[in-house]
N, C-alpha and C. Protein backbone atom coordinates (compact mmCIF):
# COMPACT_ATOMS: atom_id res chain seq x y z
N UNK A 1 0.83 -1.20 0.00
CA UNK A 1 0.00 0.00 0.00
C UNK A 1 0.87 1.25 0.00
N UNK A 2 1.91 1.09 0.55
CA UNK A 2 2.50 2.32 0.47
C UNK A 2 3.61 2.46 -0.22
N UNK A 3 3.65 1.81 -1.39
CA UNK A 3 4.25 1.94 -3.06
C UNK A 3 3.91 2.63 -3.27
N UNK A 4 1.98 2.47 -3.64
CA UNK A 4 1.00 3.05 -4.19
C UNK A 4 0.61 4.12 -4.16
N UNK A 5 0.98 4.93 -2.58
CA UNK A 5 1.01 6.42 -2.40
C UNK A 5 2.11 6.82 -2.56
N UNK A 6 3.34 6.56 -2.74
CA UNK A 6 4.78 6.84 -3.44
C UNK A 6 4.47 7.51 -5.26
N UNK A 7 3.46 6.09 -5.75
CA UNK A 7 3.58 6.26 -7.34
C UNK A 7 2.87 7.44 -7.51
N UNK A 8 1.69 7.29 -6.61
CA UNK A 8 0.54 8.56 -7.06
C UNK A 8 1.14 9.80 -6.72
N UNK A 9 2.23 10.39 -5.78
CA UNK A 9 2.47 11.49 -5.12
C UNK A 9 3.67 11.78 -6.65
N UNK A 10 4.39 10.53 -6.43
CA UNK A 10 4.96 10.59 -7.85
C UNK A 10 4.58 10.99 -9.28
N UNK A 11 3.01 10.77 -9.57
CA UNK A 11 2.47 10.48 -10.74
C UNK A 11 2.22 12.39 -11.03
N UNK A 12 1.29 12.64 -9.99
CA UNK A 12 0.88 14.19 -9.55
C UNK A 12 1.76 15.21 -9.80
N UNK A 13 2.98 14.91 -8.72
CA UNK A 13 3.90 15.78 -9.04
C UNK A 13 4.52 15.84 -10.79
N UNK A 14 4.93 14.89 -11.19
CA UNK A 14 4.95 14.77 -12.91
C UNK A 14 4.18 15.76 -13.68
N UNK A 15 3.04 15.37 -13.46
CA UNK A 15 2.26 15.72 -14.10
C UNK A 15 1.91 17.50 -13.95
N UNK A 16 2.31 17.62 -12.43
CA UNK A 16 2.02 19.20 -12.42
C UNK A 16 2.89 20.05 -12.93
N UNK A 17 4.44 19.46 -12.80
CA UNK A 17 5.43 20.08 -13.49
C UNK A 17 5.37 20.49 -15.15
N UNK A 18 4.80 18.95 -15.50
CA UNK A 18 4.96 19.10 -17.09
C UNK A 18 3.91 19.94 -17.58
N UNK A 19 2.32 20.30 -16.39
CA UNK A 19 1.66 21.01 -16.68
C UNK A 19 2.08 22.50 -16.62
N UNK A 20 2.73 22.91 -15.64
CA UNK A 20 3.57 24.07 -15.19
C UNK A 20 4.29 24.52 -16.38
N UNK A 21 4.46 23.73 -16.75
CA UNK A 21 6.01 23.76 -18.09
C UNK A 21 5.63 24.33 -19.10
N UNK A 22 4.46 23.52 -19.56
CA UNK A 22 3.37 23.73 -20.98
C UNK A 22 2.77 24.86 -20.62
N UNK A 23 2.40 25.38 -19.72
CA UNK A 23 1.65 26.61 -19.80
C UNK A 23 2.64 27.75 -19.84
N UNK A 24 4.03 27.82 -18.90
CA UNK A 24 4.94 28.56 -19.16
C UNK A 24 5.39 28.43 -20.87
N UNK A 25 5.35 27.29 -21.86
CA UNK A 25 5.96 27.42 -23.18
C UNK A 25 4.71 28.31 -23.93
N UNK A 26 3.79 27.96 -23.61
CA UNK A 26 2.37 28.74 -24.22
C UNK A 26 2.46 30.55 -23.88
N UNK A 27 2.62 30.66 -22.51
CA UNK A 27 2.24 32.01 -22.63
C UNK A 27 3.93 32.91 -22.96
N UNK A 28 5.21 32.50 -23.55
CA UNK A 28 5.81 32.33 -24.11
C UNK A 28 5.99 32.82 -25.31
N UNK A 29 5.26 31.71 -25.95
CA UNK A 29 4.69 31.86 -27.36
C UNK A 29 3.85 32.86 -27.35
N UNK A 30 3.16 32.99 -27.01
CA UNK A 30 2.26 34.58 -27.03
C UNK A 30 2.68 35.72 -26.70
N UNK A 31 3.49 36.05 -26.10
CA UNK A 31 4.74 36.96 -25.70
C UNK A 31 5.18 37.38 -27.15
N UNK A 32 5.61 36.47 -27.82
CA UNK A 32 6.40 36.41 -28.77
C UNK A 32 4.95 36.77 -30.42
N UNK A 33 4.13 35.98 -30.12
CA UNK A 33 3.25 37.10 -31.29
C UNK A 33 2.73 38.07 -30.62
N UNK A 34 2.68 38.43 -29.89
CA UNK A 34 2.21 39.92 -28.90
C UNK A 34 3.33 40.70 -29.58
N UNK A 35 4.47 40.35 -29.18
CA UNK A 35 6.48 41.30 -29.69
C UNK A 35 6.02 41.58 -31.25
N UNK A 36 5.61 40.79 -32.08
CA UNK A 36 5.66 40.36 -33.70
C UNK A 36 4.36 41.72 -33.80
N UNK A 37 3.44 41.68 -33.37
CA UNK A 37 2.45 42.67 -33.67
C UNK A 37 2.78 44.00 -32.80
N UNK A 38 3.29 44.23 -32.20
CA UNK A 38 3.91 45.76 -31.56
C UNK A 38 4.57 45.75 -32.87
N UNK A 39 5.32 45.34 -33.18
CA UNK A 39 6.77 45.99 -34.12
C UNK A 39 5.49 46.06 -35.74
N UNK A 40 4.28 45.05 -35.78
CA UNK A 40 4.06 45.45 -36.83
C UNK A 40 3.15 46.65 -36.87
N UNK A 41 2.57 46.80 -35.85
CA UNK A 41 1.39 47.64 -35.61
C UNK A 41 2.59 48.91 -35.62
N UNK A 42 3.60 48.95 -34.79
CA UNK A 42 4.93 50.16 -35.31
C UNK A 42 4.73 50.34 -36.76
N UNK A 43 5.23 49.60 -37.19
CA UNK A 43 4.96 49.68 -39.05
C UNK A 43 3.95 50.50 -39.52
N UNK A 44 3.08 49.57 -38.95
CA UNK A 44 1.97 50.10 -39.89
C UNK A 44 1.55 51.68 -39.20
N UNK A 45 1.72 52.09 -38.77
CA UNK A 45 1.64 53.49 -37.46
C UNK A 45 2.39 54.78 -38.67
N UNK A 46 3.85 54.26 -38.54
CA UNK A 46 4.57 54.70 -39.28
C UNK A 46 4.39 54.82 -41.15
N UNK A 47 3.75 53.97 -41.67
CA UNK A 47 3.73 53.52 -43.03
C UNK A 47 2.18 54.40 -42.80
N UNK A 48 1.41 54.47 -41.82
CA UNK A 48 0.24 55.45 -41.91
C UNK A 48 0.38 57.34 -41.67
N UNK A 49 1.38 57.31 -41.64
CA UNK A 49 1.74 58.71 -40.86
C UNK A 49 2.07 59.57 -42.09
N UNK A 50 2.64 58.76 -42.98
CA UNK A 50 3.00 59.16 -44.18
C UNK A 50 2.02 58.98 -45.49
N UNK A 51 0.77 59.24 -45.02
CA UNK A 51 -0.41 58.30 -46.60
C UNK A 51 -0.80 59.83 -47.18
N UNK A 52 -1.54 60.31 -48.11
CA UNK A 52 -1.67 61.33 -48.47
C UNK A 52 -2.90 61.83 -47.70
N UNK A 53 -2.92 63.03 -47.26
CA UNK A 53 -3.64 64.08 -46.53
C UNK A 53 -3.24 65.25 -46.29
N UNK A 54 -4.08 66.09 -46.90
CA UNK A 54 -3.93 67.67 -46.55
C UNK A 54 -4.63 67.95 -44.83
N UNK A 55 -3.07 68.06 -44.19
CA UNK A 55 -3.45 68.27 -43.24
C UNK A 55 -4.25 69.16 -42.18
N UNK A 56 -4.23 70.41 -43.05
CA UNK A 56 -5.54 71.35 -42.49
C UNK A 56 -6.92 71.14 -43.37
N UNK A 57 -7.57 71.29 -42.30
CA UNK A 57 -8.69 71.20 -42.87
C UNK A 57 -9.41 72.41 -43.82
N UNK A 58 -9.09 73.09 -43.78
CA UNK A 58 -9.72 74.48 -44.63
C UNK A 58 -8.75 74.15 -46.01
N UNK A 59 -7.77 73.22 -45.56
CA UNK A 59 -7.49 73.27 -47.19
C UNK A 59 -7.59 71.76 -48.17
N UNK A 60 -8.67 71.42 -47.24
CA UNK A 60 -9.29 70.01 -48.12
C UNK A 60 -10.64 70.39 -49.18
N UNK A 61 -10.14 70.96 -50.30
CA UNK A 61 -11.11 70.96 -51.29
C UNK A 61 -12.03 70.16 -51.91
N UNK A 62 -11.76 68.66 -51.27
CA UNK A 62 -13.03 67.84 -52.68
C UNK A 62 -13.08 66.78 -51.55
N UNK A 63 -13.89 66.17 -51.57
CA UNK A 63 -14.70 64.78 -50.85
C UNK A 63 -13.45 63.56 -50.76
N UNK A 64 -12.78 63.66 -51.71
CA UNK A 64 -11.80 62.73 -51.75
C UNK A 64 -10.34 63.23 -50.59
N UNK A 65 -10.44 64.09 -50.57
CA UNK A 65 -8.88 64.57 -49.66
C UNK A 65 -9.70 64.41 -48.28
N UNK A 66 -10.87 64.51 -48.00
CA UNK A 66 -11.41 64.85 -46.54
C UNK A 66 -11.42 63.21 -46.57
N UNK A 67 -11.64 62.12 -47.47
CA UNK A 67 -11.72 60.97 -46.92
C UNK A 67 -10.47 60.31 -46.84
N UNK A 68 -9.74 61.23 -47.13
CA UNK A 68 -8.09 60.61 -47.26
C UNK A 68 -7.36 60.98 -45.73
N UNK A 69 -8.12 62.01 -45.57
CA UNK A 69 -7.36 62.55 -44.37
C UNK A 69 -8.29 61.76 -42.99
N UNK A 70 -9.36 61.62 -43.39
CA UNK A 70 -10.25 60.55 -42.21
C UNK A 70 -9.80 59.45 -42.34
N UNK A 71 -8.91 58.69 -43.30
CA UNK A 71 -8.41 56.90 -42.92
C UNK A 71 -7.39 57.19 -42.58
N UNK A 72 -6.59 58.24 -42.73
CA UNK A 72 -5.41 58.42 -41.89
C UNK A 72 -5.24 58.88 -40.74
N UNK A 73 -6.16 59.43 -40.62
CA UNK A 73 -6.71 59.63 -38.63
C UNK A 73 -7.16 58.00 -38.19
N UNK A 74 -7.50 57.34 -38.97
CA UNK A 74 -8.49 56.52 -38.79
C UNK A 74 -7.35 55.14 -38.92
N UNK A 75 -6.82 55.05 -39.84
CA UNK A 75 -5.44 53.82 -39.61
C UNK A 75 -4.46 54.31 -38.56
N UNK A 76 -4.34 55.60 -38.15
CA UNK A 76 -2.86 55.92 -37.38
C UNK A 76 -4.00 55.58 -35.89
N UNK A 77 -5.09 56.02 -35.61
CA UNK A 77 -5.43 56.00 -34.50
C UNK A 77 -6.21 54.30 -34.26
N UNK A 78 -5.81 53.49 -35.42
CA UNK A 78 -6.39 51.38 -35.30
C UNK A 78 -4.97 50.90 -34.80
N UNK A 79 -3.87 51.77 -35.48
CA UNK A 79 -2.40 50.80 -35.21
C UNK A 79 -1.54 51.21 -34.21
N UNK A 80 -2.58 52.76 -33.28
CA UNK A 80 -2.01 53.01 -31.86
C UNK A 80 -2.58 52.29 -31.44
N UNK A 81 -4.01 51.51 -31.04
CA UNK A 81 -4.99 50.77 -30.49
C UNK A 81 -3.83 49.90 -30.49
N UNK A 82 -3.32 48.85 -31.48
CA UNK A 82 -2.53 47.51 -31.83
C UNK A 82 -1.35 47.73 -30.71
N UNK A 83 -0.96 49.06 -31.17
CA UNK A 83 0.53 48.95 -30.16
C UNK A 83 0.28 49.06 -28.97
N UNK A 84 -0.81 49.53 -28.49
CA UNK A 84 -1.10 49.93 -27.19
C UNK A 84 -1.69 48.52 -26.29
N UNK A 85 -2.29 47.95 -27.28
CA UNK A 85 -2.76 46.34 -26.27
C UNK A 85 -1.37 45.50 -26.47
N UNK A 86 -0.61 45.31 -27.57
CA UNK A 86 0.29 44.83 -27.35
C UNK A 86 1.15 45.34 -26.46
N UNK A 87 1.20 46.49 -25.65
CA UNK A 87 2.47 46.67 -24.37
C UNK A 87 1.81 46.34 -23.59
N UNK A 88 0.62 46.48 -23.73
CA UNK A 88 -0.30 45.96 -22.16
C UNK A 88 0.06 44.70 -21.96
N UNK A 89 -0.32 43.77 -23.23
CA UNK A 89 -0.19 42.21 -23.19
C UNK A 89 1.28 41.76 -22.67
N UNK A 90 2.76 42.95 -23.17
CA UNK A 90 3.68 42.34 -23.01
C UNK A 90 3.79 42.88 -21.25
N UNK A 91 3.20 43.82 -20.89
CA UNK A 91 3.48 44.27 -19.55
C UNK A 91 3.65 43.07 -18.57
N UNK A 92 4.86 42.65 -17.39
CA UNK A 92 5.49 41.86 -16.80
C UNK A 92 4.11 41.86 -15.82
N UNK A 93 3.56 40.54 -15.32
CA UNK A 93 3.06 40.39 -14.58
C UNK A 93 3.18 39.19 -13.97
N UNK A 94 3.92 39.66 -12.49
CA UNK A 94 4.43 38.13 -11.57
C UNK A 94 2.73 37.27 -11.15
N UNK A 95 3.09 35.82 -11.62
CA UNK A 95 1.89 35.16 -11.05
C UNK A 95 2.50 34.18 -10.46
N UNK A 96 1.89 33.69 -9.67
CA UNK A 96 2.41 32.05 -8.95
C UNK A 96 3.10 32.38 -7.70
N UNK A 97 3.22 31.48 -6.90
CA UNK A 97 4.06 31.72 -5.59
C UNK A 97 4.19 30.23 -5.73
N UNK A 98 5.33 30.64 -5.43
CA UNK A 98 6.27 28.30 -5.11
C UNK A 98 6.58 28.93 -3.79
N UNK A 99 6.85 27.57 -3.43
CA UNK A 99 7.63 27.02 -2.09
C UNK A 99 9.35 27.29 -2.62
N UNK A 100 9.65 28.22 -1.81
CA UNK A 100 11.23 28.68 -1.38
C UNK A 100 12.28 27.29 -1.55
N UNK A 101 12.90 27.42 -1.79
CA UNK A 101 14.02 25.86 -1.43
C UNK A 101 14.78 26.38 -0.25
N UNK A 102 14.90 27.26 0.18
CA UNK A 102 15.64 27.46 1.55
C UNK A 102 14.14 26.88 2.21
N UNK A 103 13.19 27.19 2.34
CA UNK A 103 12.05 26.69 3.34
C UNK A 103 12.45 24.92 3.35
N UNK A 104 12.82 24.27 1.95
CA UNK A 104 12.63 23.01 2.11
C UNK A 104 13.82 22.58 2.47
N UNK A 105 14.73 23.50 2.85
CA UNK A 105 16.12 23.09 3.22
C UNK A 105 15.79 23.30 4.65
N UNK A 106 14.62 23.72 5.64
CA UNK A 106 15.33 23.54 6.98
C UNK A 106 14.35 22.59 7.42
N UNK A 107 15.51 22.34 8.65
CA UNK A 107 15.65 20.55 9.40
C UNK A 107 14.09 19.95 9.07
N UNK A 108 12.72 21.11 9.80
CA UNK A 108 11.53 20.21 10.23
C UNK A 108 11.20 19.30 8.79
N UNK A 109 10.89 19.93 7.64
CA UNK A 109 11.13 19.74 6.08
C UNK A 109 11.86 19.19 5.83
N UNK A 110 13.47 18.97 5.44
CA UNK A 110 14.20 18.28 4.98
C UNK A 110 14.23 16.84 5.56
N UNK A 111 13.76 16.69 6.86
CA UNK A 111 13.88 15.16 7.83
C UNK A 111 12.20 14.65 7.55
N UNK A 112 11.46 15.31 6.55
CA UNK A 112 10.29 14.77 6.50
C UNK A 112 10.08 13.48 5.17
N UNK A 113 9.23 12.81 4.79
CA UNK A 113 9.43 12.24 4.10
C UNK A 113 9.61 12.82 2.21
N UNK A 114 9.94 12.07 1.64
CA UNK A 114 9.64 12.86 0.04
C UNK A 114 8.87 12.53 -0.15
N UNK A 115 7.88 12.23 -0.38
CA UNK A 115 5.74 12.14 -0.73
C UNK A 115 5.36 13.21 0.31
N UNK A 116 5.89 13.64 1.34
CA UNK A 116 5.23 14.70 2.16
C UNK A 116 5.66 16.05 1.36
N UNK A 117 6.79 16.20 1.06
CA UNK A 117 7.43 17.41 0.52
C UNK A 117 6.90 17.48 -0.74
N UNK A 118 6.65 16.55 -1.73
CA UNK A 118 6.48 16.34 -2.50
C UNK A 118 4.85 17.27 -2.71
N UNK A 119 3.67 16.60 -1.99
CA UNK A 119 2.51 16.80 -1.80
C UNK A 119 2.61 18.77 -1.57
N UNK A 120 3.65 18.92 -0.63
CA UNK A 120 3.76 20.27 -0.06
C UNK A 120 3.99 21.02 -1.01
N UNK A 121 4.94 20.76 -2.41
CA UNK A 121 5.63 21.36 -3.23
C UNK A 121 4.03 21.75 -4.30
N UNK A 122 3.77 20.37 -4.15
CA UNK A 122 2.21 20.46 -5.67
C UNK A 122 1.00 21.52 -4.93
N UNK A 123 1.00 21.62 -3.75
CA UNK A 123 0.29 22.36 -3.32
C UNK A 123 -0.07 23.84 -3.30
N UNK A 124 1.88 24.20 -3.65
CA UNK A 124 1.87 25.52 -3.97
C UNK A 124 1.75 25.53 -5.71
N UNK A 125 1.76 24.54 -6.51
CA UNK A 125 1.62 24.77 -7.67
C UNK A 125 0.46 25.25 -8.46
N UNK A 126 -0.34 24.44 -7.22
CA UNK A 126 -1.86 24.33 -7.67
C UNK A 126 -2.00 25.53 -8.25
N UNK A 127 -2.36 26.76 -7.83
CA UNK A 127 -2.12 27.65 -7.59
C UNK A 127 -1.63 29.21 -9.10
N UNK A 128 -0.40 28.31 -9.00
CA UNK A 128 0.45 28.37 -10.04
C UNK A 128 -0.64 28.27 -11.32
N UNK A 129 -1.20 27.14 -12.01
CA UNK A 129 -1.14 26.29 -13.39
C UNK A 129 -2.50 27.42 -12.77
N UNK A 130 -3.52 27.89 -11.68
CA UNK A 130 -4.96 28.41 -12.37
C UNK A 130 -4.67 29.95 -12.81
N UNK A 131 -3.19 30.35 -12.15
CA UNK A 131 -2.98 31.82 -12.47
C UNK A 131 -2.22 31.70 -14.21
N UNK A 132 -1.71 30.85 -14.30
CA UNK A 132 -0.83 30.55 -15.57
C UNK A 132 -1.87 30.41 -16.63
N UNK A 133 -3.00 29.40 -16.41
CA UNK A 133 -4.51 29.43 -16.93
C UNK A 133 -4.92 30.95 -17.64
N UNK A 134 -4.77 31.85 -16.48
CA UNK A 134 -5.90 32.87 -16.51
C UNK A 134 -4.93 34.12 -17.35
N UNK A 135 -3.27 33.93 -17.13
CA UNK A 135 -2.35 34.66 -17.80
C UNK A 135 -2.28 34.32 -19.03
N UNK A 136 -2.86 33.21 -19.75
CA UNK A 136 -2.60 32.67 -20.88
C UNK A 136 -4.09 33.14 -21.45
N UNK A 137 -5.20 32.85 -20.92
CA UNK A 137 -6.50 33.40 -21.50
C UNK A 137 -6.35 35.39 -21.88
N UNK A 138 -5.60 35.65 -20.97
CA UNK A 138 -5.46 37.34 -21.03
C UNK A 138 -5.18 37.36 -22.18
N UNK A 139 -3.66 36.86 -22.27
CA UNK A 139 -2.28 37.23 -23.36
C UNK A 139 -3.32 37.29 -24.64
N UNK A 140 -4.22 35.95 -24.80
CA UNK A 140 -4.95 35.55 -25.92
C UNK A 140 -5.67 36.32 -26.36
N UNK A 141 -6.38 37.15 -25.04
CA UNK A 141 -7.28 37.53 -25.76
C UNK A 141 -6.66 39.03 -26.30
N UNK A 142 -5.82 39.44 -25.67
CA UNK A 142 -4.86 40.86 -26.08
C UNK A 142 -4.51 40.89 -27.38
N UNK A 143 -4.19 39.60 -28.00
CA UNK A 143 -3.13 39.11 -29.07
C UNK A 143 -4.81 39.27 -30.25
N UNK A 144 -5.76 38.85 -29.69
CA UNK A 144 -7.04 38.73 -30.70
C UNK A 144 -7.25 40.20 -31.37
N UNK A 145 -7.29 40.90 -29.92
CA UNK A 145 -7.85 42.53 -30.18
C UNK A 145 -6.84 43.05 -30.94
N UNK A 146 -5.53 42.62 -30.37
CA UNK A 146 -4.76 43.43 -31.80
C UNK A 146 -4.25 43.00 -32.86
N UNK A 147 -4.73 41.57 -32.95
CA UNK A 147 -5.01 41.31 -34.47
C UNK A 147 -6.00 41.98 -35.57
N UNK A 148 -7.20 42.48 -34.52
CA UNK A 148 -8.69 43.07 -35.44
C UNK A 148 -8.22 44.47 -35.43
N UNK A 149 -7.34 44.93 -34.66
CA UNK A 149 -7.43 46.43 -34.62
C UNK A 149 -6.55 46.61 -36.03
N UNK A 150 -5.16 45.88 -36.12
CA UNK A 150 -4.41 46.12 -37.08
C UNK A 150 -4.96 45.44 -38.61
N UNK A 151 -5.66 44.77 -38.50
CA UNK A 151 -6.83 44.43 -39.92
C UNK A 151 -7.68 45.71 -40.12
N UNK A 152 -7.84 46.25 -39.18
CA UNK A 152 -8.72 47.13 -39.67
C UNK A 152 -7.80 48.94 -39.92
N UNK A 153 -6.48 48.52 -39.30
CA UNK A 153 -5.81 49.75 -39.47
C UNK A 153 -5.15 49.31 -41.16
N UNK A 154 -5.02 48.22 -41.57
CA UNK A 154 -4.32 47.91 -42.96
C UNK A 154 -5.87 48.38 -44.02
N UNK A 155 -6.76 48.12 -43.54
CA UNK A 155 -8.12 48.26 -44.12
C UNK A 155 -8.48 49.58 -44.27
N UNK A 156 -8.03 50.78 -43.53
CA UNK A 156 -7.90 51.43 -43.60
C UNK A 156 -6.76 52.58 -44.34
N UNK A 157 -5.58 52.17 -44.40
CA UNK A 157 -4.44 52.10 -44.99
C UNK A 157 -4.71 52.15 -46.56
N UNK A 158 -5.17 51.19 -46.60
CA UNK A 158 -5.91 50.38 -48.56
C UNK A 158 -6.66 51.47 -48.88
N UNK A 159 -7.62 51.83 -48.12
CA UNK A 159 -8.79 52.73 -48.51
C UNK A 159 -8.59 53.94 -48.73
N UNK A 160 -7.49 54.58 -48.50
CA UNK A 160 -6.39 55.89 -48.33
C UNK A 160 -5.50 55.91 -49.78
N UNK A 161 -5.17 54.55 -50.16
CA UNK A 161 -4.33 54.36 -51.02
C UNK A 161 -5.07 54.53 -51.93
N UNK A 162 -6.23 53.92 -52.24
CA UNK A 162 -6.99 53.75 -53.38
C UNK A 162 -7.69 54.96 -53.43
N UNK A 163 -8.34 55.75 -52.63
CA UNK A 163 -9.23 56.78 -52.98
C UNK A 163 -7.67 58.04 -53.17
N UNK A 164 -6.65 57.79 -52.91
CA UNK A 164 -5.82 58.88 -53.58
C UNK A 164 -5.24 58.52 -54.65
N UNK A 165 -5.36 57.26 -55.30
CA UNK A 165 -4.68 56.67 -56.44
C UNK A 165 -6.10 57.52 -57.52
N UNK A 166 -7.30 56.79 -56.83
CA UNK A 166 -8.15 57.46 -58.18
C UNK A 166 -9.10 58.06 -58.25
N UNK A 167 -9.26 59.48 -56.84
CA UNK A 167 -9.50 60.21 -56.77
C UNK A 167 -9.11 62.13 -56.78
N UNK A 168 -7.89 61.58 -56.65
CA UNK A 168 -7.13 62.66 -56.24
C UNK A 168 -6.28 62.81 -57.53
N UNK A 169 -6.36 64.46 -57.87
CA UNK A 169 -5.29 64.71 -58.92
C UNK A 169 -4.06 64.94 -58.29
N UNK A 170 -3.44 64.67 -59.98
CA UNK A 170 -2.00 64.85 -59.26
C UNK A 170 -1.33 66.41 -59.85
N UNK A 171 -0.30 67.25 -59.51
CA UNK A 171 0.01 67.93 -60.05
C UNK A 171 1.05 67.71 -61.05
């Protein structure tokens, strides 16, 4: 019988680590397309800053320059949205609390059994994997919003391009 609570304390702990692990490689990875859309939503910020618009308004003569100068208010202010959830998303936020290894280094702990320490260790993990859970649902959903914001700042971008390609004279 008391293999059997060896394997299971054994089995648990495994399993919470490799769960621990996988959620740390996941929210990771999202870090990393969160980084990929700041720098593009930069881009596109920049690549909008420069689209054609007469920038005062008293000197927008025809329907076409006033809509040129509204997608460029209108893409520069979708691909600040993008950059702006992406720093949020990348903003450092400590989650989890473990058990210290100096705590498991003194005497009462260290002279206890390993399935006790063991149990003690998964206990603080628990913990861990529902905040790692809830850091990984965030990241996701950060990474969603500024996927739609920067679709709609390129969508905007297009619509700038095209109504000055063949609306707008040229001199």
């Amino acid at each position: 019988m008391e293999k059997s609570s060896n394997s299971n304390i054994d089995l648990i702990y495994d399993y919470t680590a490799d769960l621990i692990k996988s959620q740390r490689d996941s929210i990771t990875r999202l870090d990393t397309k969160l980084s990929t859309f700041l720098a593009f939503g930069g881009l596109t910020l920049r690549f909008a800053l420069s689209l054609h618009s007469n920038s005062l308004i008293k000197s927008l003569e025809s329907l076409p320059e006033m809509l040129c100068l509204i997608f460029k208010i209108l893409s520069c202010g979708l691909a600040l949205c993008c950059v702006i959830i992406c720093g949020i998303g990348l903003t450092a936020k400590m989650r989890g609390i473990t058990v210290d290894p100096k705590e498991l280094m003194k005497d009462e702990l260290f002279n206890r059994k390993e399935e006790t320490n063991k149990g003690y260790i998964v206990s603080g993990w628990i913990k861990i994997t529902d905040e790692y859970e809830m850091l990984g649902k965030e990241k996701g959903e950060d990474l969603n919003l500024a996927i739609i914001f920067i679709i709609l700042s390129i969508v905007a971008v297009s619509i700038n391009i095209i109504t000055d390609a063949v609306f707008i004279e040229k001199a």
